[in-house]
C-alpha atoms as a PDB file:
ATOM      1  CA  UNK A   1     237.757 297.307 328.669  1.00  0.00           C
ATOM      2  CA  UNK A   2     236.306 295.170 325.987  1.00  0.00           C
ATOM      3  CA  UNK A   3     238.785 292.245 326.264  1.00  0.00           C
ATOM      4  CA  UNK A   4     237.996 292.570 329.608  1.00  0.00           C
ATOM      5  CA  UNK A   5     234.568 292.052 329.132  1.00  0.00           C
ATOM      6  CA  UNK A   6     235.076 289.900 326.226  1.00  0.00           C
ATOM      7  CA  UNK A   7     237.145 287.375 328.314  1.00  0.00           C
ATOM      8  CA  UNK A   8     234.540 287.178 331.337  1.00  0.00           C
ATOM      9  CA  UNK A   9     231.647 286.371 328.848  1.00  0.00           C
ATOM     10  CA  UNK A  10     233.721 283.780 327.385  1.00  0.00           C
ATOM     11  CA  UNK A  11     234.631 282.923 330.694  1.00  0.00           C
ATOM     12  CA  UNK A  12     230.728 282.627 331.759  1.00  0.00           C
ATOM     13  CA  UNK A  13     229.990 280.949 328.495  1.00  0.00           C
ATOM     14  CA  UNK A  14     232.562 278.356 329.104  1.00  0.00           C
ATOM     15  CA  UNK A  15     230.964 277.705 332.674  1.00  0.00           C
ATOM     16  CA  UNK A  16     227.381 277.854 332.033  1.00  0.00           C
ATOM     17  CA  UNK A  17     228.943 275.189 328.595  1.00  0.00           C
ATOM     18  CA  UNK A  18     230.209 272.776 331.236  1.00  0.00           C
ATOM     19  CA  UNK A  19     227.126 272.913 333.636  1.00  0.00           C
ATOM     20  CA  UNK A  20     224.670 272.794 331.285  1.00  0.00           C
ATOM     21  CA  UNK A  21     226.536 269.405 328.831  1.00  0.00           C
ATOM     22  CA  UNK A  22     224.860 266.503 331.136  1.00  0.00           C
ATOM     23  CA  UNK A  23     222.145 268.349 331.370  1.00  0.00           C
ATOM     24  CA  UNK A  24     221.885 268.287 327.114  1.00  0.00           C
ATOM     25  CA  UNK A  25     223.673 265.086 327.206  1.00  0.00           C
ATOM     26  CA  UNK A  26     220.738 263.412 329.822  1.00  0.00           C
ATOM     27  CA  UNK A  27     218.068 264.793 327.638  1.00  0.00           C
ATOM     28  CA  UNK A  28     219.443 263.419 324.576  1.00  0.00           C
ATOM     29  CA  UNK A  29     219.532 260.404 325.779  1.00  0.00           C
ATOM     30  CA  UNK A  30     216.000 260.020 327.676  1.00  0.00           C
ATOM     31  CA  UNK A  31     214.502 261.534 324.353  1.00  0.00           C
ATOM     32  CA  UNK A  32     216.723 258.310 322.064  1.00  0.00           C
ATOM     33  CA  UNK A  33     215.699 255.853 324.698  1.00  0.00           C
ATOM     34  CA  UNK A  34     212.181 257.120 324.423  1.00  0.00           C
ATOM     35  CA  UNK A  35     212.034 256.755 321.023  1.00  0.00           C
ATOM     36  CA  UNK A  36     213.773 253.469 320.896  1.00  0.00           C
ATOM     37  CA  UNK A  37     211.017 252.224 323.370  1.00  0.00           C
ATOM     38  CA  UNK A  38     208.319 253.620 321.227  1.00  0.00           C
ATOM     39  CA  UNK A  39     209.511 251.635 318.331  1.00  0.00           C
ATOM     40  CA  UNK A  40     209.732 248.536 320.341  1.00  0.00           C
ATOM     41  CA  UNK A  41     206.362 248.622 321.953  1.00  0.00           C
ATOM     42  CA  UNK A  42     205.147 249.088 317.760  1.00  0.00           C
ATOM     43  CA  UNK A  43     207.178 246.126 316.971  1.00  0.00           C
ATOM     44  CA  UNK A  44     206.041 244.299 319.881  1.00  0.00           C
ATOM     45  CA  UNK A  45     202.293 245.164 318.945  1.00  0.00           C
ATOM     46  CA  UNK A  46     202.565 244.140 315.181  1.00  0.00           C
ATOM     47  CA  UNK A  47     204.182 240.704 316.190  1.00  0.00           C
ATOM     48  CA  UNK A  48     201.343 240.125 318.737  1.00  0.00           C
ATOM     49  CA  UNK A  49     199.192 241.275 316.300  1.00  0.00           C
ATOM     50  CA  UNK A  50     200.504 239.022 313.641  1.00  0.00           C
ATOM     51  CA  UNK A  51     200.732 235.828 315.928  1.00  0.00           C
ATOM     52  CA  UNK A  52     196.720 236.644 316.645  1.00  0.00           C
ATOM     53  CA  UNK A  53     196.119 237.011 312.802  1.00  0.00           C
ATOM     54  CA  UNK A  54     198.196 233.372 311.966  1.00  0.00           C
ATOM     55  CA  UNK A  55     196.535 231.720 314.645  1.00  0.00           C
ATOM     56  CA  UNK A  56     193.123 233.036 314.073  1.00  0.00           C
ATOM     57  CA  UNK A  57     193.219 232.198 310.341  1.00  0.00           C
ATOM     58  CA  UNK A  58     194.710 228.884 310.877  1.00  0.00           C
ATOM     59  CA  UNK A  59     191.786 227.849 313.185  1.00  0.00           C
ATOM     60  CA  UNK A  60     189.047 229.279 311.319  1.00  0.00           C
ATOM     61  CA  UNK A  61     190.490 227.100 307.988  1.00  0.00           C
ATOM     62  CA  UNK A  62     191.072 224.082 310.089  1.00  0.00           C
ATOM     63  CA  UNK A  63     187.695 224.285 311.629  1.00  0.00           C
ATOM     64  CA  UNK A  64     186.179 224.671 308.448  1.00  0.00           C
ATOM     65  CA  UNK A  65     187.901 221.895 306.591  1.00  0.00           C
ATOM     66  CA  UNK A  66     187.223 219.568 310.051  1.00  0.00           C
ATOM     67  CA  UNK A  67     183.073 220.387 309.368  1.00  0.00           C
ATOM     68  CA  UNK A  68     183.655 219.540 306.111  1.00  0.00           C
ATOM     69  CA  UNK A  69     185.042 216.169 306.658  1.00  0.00           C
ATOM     70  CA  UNK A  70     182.418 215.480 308.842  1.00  0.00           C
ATOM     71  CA  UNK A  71     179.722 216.589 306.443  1.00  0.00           C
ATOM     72  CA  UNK A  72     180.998 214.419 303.892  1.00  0.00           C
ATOM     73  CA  UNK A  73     181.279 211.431 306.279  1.00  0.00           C
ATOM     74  CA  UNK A  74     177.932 212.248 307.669  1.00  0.00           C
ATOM     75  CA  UNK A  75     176.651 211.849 304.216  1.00  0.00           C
ATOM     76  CA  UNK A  76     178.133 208.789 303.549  1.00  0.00           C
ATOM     77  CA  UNK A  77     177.163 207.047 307.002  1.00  0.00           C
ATOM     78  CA  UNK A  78     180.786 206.685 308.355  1.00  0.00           C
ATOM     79  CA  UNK A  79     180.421 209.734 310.699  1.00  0.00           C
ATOM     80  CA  UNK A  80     182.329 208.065 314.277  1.00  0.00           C
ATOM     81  CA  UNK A  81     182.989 209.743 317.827  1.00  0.00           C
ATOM     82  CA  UNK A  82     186.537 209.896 316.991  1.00  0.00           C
ATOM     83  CA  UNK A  83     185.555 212.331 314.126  1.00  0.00           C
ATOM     84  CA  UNK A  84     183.018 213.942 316.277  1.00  0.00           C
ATOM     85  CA  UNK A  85     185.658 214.604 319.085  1.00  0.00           C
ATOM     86  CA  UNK A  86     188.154 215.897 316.390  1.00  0.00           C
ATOM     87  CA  UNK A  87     185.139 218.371 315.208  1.00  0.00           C
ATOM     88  CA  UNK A  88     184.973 219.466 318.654  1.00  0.00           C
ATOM     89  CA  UNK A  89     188.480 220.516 319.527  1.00  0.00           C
ATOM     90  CA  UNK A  90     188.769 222.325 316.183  1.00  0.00           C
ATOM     91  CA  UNK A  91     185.510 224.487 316.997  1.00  0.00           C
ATOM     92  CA  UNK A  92     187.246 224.730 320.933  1.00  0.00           C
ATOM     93  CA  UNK A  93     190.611 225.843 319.108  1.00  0.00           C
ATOM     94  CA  UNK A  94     188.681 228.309 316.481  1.00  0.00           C
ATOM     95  CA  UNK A  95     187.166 229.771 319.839  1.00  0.00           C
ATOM     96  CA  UNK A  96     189.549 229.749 321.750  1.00  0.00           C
ATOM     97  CA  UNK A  97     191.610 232.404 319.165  1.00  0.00           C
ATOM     98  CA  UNK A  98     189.058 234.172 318.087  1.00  0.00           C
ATOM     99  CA  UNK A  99     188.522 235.142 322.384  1.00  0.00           C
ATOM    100  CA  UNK A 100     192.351 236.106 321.859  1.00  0.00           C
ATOM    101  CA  UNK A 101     192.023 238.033 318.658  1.00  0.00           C
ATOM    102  CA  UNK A 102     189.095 240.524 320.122  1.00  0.00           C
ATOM    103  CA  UNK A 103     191.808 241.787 322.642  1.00  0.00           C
ATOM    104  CA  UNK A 104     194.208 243.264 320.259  1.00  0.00           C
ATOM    105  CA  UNK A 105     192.707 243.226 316.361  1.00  0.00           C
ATOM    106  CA  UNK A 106     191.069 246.209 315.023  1.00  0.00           C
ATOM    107  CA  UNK A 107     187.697 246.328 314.010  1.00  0.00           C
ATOM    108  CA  UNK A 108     187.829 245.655 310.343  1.00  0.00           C
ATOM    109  CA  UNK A 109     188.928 242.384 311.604  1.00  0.00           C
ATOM    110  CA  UNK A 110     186.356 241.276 313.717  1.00  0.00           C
ATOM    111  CA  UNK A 111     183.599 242.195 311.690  1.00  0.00           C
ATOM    112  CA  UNK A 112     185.539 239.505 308.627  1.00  0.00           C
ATOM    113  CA  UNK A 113     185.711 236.936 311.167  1.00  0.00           C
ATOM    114  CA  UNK A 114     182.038 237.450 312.526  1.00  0.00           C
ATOM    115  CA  UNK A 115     181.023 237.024 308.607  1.00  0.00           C
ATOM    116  CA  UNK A 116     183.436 233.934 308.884  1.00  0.00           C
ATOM    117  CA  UNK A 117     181.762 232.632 312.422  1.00  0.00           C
ATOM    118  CA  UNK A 118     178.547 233.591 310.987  1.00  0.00           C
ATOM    119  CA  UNK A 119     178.515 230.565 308.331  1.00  0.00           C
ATOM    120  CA  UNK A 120     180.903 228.269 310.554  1.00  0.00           C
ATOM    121  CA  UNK A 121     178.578 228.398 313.764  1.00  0.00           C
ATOM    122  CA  UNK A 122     175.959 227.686 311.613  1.00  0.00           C
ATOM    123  CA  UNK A 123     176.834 224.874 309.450  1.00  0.00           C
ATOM    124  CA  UNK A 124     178.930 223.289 313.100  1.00  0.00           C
ATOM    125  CA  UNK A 125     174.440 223.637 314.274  1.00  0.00           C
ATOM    126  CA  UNK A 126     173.489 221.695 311.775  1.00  0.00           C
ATOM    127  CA  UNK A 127     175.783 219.228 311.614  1.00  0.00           C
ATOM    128  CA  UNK A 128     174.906 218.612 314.736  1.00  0.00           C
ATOM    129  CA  UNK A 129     171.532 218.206 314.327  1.00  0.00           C
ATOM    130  CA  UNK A 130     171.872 215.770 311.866  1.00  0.00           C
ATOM    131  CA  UNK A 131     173.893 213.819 313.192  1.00  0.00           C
ATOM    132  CA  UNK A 132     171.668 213.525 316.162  1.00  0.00           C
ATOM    133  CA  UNK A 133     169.318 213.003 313.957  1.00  0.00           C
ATOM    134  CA  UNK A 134     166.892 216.453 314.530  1.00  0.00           C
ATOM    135  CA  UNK A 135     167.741 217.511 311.203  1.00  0.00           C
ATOM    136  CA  UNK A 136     165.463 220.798 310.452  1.00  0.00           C
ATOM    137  CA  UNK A 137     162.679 220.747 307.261  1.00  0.00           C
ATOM    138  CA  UNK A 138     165.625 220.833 304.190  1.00  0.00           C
ATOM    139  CA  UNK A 139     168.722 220.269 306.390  1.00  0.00           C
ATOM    140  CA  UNK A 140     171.018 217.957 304.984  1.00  0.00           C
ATOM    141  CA  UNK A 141     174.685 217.121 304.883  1.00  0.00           C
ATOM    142  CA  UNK A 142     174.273 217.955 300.922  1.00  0.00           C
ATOM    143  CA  UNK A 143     172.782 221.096 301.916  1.00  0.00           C
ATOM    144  CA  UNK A 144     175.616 221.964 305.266  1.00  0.00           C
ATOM    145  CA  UNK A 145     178.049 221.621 302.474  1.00  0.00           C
ATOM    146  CA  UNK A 146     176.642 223.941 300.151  1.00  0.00           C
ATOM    147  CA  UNK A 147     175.755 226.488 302.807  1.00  0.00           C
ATOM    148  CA  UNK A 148     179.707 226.156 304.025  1.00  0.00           C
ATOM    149  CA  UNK A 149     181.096 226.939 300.536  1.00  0.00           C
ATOM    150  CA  UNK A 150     180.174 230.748 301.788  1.00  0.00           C
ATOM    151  CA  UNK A 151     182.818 230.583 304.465  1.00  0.00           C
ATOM    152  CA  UNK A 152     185.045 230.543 301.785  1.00  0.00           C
ATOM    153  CA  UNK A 153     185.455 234.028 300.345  1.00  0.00           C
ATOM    154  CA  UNK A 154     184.653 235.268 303.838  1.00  0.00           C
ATOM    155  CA  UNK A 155     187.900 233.527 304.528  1.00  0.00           C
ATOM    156  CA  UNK A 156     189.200 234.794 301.875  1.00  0.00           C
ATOM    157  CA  UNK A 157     188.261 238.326 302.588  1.00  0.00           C
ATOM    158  CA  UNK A 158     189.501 238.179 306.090  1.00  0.00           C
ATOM    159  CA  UNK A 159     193.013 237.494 305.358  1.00  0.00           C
ATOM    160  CA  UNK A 160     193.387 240.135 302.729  1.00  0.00           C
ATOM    161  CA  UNK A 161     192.032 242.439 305.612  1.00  0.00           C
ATOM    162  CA  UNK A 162     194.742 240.799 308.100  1.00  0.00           C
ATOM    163  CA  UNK A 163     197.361 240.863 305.715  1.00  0.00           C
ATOM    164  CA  UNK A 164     196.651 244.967 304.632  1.00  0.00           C
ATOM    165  CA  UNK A 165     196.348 245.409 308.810  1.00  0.00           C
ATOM    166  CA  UNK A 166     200.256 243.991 308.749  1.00  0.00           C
ATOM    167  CA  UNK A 167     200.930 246.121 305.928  1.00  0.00           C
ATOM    168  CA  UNK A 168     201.543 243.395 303.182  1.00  0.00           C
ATOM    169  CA  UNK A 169     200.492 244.256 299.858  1.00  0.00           C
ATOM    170  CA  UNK A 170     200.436 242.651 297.041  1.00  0.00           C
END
């Protein structure tokens, strides 16, 4: 009676083996193509997040460099509407992916780029007023220029903080 008994089991073994493989099989495979999707959307993220970072920092410099110019060439009386227009798309640009970056970048980062806007929004003011000739008590291009030279380790600062977000260290 036991090989009897033995042989159904096996038997019942061997069925409930060959019912229950695509059943293992189909689990195995939604968990791996769960996984592989979880690892794409994190790629995904960090490439988005990186293309936010590039462009952000890339503005913010080339806005800062643009008031720059046009403090120096306010200074020396050669400040035209061509530069005036150029100082205008760079602050629309610097905008424009800084909007973008407060969608997807983590805190740390915003509050570097609000120290960066801080100084930036305030020396692209008084620019302006000078030029237009409203200049506030003290406000000179001399003075804009000096007053800008503290976007610099904000700058600074904000790109480490991008660059240990990515997970570059160095």
């Amino acid at each position: 009676m036991g090989a009897a008994i033995a042989a159904m089991v096996a038997a019942v073994v061997g069925v409930l083996g060959t019912l229950l493989s695509p059943v293992v099989s189909t689990w195995a495979t939604k968990r791996q193509r769960d996984e592989e999707s979880r690892l794409e959307d994190s790629r995904r993220f960090l490439e988005e997040r990186r293309a936010a970072y590039t462009a952000m920092n890339r503005a913010s410099r080339h806005f800062h460099t643009m008031l720059k110019d046009a403090l120096h060439r306010l200074r020396d009386g050669v400040y035209s509407d061509e530069d005036r227009v150029e100082v205008e798309q760079a602050r629309r640009d610097y905008r424009d992916r800084y909007a973008e970056a407060q969608m997807i970048v983590p805190e740390a980062v915003l509050s570097a780029s609000r120290e960066v806007n801080t100084v930036l929004a305030a020396v692209d003011a008084a620019a302006k007023r000078i030029d237009r000739g409203l200049a506030r008590a003290g406000e000179t291009a001399d003075q804009a220029l000096i007053d800008l030279k503290a976007a610099e380790p904000a700058l600074t600062a904000m790109r480490r903080i991008m660059r240990e977000d990515l997970g570059i260290t160095d």
